[in-house]
C-alpha atoms as a PDB file:
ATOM      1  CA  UNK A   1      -0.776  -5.860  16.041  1.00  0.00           C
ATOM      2  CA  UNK A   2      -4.068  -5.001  14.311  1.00  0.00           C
ATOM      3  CA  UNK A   3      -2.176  -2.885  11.580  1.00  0.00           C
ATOM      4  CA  UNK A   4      -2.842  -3.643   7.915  1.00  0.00           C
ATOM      5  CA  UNK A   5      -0.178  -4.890   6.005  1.00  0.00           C
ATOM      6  CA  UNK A   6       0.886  -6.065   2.610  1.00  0.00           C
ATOM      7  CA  UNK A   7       3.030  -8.594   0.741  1.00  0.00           C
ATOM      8  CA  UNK A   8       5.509  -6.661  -1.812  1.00  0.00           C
ATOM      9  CA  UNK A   9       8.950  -5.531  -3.221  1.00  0.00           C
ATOM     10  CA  UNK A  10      10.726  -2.911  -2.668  1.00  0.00           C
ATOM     11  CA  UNK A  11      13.167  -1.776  -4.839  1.00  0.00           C
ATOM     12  CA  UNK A  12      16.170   0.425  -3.751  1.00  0.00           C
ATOM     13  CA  UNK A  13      18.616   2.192  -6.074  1.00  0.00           C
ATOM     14  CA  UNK A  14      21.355   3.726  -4.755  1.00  0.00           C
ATOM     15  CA  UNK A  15      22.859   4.849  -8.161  1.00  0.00           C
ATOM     16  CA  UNK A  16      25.305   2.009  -7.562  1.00  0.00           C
ATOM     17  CA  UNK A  17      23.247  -0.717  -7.815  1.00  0.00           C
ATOM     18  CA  UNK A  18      19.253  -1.881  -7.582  1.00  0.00           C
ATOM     19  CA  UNK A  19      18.879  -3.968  -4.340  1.00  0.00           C
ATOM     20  CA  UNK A  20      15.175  -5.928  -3.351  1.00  0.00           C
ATOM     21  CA  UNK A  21      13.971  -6.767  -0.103  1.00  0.00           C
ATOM     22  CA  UNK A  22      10.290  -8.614  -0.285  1.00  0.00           C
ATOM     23  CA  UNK A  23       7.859  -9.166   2.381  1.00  0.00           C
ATOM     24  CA  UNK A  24       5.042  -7.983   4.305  1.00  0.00           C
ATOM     25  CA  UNK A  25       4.890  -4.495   5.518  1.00  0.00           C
ATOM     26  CA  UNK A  26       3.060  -3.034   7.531  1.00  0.00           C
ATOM     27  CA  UNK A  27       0.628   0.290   7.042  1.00  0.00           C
ATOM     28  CA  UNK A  28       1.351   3.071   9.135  1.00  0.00           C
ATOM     29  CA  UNK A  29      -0.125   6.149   8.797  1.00  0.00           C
ATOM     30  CA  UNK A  30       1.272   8.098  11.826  1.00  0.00           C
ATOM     31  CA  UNK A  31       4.963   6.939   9.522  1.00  0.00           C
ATOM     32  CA  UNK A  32       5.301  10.357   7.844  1.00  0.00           C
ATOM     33  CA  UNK A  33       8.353   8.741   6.205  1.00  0.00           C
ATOM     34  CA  UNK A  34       7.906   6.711   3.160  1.00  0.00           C
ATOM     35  CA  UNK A  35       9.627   3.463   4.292  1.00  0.00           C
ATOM     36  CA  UNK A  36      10.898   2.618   7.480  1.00  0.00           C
ATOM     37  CA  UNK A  37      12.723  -0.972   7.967  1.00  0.00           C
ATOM     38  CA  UNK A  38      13.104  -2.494  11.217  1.00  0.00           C
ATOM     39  CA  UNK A  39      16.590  -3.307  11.723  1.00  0.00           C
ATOM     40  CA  UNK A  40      15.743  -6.590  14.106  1.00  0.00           C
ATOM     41  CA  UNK A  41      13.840  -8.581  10.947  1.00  0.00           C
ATOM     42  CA  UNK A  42      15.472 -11.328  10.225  1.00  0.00           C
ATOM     43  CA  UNK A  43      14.652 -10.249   6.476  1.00  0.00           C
ATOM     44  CA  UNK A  44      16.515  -6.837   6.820  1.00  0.00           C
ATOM     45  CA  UNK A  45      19.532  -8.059   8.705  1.00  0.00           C
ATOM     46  CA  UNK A  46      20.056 -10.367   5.595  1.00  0.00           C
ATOM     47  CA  UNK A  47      19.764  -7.750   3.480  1.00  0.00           C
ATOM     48  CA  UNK A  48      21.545  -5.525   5.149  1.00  0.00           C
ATOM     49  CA  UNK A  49      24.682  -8.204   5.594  1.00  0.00           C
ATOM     50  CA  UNK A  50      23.773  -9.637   1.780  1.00  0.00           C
ATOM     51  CA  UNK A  51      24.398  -5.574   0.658  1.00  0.00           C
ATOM     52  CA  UNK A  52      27.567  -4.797   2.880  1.00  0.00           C
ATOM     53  CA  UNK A  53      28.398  -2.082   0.458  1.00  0.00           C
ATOM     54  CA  UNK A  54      25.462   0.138   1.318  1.00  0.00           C
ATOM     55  CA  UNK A  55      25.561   2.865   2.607  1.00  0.00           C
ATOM     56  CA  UNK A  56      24.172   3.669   5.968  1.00  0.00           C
ATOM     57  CA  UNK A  57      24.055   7.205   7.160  1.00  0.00           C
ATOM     58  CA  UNK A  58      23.610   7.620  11.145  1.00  0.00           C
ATOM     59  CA  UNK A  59      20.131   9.896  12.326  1.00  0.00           C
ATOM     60  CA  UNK A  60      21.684  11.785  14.439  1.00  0.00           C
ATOM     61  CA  UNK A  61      19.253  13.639  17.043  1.00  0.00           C
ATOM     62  CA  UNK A  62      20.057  17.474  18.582  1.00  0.00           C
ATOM     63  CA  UNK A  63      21.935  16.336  21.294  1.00  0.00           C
ATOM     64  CA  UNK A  64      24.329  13.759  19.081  1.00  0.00           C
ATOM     65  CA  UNK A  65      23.122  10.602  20.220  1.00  0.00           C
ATOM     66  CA  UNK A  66      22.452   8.188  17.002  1.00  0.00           C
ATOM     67  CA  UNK A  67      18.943   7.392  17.032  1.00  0.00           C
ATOM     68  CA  UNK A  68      19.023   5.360  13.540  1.00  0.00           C
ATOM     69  CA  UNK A  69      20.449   5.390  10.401  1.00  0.00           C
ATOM     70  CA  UNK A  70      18.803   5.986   6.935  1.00  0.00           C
ATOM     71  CA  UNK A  71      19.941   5.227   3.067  1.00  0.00           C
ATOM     72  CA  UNK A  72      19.755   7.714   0.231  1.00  0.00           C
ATOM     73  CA  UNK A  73      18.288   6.550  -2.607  1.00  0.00           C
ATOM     74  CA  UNK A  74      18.067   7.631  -6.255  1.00  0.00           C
ATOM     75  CA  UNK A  75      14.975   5.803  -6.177  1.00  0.00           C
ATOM     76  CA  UNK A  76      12.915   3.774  -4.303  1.00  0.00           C
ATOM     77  CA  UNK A  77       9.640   1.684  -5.962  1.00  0.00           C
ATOM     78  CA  UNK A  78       6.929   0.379  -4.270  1.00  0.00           C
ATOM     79  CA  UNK A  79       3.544  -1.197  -6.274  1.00  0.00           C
ATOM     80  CA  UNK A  80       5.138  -0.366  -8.918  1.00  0.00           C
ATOM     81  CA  UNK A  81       5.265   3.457  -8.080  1.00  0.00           C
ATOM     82  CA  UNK A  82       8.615   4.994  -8.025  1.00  0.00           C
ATOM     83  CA  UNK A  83       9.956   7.684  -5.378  1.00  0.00           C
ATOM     84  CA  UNK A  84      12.770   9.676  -6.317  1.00  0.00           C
ATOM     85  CA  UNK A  85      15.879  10.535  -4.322  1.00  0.00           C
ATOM     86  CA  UNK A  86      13.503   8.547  -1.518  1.00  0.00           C
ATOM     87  CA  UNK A  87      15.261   8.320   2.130  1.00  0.00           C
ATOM     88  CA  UNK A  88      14.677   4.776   3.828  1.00  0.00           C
ATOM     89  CA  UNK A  89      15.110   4.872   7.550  1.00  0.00           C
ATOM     90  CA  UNK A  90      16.346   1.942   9.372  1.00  0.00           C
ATOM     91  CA  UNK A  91      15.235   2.118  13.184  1.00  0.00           C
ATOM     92  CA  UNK A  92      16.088  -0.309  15.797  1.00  0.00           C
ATOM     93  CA  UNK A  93      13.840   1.295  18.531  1.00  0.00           C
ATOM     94  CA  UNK A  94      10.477  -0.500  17.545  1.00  0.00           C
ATOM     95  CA  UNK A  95      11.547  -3.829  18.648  1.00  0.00           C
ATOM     96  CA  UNK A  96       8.153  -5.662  18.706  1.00  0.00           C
ATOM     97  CA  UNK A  97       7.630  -5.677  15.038  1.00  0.00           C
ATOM     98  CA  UNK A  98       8.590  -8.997  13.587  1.00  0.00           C
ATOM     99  CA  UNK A  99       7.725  -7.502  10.083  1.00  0.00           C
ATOM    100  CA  UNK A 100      10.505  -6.161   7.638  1.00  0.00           C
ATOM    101  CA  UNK A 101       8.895  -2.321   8.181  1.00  0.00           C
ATOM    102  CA  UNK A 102       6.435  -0.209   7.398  1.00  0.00           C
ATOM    103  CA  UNK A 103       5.149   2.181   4.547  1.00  0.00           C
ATOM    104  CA  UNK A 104       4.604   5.692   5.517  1.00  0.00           C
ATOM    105  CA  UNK A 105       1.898   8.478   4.609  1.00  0.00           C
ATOM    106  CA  UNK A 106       4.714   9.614   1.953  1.00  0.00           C
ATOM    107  CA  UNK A 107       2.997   6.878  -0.029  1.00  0.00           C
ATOM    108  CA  UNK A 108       0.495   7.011   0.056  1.00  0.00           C
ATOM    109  CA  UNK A 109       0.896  10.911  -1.687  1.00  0.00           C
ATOM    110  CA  UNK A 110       1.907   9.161  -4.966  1.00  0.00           C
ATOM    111  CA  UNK A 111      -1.320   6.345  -4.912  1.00  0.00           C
ATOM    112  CA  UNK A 112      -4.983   6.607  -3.966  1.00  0.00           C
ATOM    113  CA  UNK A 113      -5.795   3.259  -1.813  1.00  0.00           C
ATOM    114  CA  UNK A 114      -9.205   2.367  -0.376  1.00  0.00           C
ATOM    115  CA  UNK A 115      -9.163   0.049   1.879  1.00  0.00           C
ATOM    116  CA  UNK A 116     -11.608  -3.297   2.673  1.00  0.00           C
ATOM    117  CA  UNK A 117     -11.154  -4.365   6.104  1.00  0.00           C
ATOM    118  CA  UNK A 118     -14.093  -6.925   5.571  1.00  0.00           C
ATOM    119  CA  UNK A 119     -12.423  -8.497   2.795  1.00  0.00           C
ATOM    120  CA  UNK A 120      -8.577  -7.878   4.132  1.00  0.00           C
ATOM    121  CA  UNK A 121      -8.296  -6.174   0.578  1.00  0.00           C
ATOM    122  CA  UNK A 122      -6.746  -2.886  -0.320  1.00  0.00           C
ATOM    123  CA  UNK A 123      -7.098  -1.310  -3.959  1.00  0.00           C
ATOM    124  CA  UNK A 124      -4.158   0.849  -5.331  1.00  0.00           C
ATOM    125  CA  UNK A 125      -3.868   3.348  -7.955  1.00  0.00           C
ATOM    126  CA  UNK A 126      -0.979   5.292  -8.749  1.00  0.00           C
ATOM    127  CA  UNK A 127      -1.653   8.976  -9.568  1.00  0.00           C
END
């Protein structure tokens, strides 16, 4: 869909228990989340089933209709970089990404990346 995207872990710690979901997310910087996964993947409905005893919190919009759900984390990492008390949203209204998600501009406020679109190449550094 012409949006970068790269191969990683992400780590998600509930204060339970550390769970990992790998694969290649997507960049999306109008995200002002940190990490959204979509709930169609094939990846994160194995996770998801594989993690039954997470907890899933319903989004709830003004007018009470459930328009996602989200976990609360203790931490989430990503690169390496770790995100405190992080919320992950879980959406299932973006249904033509085949990806697991997306990382957010929440990110990318922990990290400086520049970004080679001639060499498909992004350079990280954490601040």
């Amino acid at each position: 869909m012409g949006l970068p995207a790269i191969e990683t872990s992400v780590t998600l710690d509930d204060g339970v228990k550390t769970r990992t979901l790998s694969g290649n997310f997507m960049i999306d910087f109008g995200n002002p989340e940190l990490l959204f996964l979509f709930h169609q993947a094939e990846k994160v409905q194995k996770f998801l089933t594989d993690n039954d005893d997470l907890e899933l919190r319903d989004a709830i919009a003004p007018n009470g209709e459930v328009v996602g759900q989200f976990i609360l984390t203790k931490q989430c990492r990503l690169f390496g970089i770790t995100f405190p008390n992080a919320v992950v949203v879980i959406t299932k209204n973006l249904p033509l990404f085949t990806t697991p998600g997306n990382i957010g501009l929440k990110f990318f406020e922990k990290t400086d990346a520049v970004f080679d679109f001639d060499q498909s190449v992004v350079y990280m550094k954490g601040k």
